[in-house]
C-alpha atoms as a PDB file:
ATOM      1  CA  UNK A   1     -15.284  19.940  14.451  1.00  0.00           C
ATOM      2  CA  UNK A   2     -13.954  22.325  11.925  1.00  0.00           C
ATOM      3  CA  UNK A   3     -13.183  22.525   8.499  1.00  0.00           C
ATOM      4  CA  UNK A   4      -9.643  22.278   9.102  1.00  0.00           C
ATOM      5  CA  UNK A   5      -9.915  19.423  11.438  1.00  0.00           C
ATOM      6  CA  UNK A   6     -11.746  17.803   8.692  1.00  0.00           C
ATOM      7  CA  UNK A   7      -9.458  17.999   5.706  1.00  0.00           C
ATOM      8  CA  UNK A   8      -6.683  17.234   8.087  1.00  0.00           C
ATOM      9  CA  UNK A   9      -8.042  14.132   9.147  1.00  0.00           C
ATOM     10  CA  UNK A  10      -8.870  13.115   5.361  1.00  0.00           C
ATOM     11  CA  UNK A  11      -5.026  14.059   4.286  1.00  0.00           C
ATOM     12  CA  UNK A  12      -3.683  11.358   7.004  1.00  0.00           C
ATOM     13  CA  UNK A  13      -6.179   8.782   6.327  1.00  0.00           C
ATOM     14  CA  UNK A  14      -4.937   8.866   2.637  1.00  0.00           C
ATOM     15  CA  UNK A  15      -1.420   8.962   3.301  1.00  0.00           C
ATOM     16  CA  UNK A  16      -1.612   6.124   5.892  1.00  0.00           C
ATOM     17  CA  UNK A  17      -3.404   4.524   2.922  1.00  0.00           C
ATOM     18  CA  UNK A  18      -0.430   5.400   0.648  1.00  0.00           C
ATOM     19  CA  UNK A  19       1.723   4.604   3.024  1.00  0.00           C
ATOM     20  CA  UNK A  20       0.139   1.154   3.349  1.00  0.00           C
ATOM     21  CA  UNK A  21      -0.511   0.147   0.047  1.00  0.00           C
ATOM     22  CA  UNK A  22       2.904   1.525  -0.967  1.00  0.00           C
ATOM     23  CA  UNK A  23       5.553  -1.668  -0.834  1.00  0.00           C
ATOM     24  CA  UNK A  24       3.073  -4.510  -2.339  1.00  0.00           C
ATOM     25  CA  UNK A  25       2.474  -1.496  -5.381  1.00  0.00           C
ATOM     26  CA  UNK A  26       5.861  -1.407  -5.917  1.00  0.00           C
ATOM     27  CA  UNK A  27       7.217  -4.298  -5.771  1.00  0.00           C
ATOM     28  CA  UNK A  28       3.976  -5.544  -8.639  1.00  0.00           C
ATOM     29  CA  UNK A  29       5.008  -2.824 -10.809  1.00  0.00           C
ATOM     30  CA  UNK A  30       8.870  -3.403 -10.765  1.00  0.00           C
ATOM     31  CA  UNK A  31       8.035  -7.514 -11.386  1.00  0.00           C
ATOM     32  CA  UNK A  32       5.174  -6.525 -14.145  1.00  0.00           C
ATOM     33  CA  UNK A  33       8.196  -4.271 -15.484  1.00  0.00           C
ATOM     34  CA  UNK A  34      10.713  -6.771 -15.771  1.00  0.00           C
ATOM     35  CA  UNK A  35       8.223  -9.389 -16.708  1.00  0.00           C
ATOM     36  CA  UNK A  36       6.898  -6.962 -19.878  1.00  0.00           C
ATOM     37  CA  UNK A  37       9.935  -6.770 -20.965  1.00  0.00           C
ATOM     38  CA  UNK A  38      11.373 -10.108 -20.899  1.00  0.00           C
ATOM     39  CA  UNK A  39       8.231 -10.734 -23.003  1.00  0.00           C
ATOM     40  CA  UNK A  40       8.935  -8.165 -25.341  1.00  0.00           C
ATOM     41  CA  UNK A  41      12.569  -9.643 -25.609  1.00  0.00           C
ATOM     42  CA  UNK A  42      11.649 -13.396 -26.493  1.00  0.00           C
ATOM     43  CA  UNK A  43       7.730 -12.586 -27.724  1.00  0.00           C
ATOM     44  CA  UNK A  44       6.197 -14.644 -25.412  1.00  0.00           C
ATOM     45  CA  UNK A  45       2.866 -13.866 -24.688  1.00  0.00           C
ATOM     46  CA  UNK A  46       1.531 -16.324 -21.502  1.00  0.00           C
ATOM     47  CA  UNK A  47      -0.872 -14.440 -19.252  1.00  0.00           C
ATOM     48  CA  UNK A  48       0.347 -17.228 -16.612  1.00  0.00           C
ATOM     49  CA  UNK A  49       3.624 -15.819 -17.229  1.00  0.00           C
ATOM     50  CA  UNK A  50       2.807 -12.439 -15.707  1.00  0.00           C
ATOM     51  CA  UNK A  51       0.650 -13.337 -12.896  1.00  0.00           C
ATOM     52  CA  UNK A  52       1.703 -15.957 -11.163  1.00  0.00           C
ATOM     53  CA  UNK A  53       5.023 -14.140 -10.061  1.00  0.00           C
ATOM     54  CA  UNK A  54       3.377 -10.981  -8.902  1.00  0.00           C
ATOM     55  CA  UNK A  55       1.183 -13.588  -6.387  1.00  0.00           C
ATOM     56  CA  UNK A  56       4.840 -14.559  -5.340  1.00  0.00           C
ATOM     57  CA  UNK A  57       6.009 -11.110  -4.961  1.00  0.00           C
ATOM     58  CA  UNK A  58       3.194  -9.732  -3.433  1.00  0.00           C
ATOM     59  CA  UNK A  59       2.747 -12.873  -1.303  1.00  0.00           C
ATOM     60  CA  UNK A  60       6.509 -12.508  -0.041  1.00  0.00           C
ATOM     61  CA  UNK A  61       6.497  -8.533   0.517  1.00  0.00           C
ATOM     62  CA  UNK A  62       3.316  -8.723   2.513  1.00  0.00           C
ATOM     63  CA  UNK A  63       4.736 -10.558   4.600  1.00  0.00           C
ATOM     64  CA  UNK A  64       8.241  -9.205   5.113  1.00  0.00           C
ATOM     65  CA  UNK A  65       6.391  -5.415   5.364  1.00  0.00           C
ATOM     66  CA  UNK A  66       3.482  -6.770   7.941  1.00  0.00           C
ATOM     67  CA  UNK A  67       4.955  -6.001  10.879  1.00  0.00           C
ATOM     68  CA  UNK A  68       5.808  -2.389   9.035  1.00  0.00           C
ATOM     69  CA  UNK A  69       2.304  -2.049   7.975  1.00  0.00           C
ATOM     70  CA  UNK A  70       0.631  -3.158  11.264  1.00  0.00           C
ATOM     71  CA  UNK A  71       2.456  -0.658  13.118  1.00  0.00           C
ATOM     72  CA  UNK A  72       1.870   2.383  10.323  1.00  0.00           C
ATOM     73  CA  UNK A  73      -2.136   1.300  11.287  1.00  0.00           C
ATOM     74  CA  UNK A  74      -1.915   1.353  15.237  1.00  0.00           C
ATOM     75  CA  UNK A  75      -0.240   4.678  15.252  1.00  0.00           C
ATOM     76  CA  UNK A  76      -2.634   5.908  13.055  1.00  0.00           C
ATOM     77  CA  UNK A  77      -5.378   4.164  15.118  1.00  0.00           C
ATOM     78  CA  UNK A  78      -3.813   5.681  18.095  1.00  0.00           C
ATOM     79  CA  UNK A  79      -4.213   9.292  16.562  1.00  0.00           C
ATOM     80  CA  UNK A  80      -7.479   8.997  16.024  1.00  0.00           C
ATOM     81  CA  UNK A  81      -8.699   7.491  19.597  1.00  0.00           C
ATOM     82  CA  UNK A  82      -6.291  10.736  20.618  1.00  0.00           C
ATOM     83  CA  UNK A  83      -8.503  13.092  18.442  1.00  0.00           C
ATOM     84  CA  UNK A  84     -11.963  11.907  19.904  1.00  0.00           C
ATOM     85  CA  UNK A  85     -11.980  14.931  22.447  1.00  0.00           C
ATOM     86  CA  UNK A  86     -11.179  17.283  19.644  1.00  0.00           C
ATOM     87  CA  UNK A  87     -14.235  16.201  17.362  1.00  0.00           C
ATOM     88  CA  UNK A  88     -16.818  16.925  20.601  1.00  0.00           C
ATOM     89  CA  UNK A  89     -15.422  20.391  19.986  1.00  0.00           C
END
């Protein structure tokens, strides 16, 4: 197992992790956006307000991106189970 082998082995574990992790982040940070400012706009300040539609959205995208997501983590799964023979080295 080499150095190389190593740190690229850690650069696709955190970019499947990106990669993952990606949709539900972005859809919470456009509905926080639009949520902060509609606030702003008519100065109301309910905590309620802001998190009981990111559940929603973050409820709804996990599952429209599972199947997505699932696959993204048995290809990576698959890569690693294919680099067993390579770590022995």
């Amino acid at each position: 197992m080499t150095e190389q082998f190593i740190i690229h082995l850690a650069r696709e574990t955190f970019f499947t992790a990106l990669l993952v992790s990606a949709p539900v982040l972005i859809a919470s940070a456009i509905v926080g956006l639009i949520i902060s400012i509609f606030q702003s706009a008519t100065s109301i300040n309910e905590m309620t307000l802001t998190f009981v539609p990111k559940l929603i959205v973050i409820a709804i995208v996990t599952v429209i991106a599972l199947p997505w997501i699932i696959d993204v983590l048995v290809s990576f799964t698959k890569e690693l189970f294919n680099q067993i023979p390579n770590i022995a080295k």
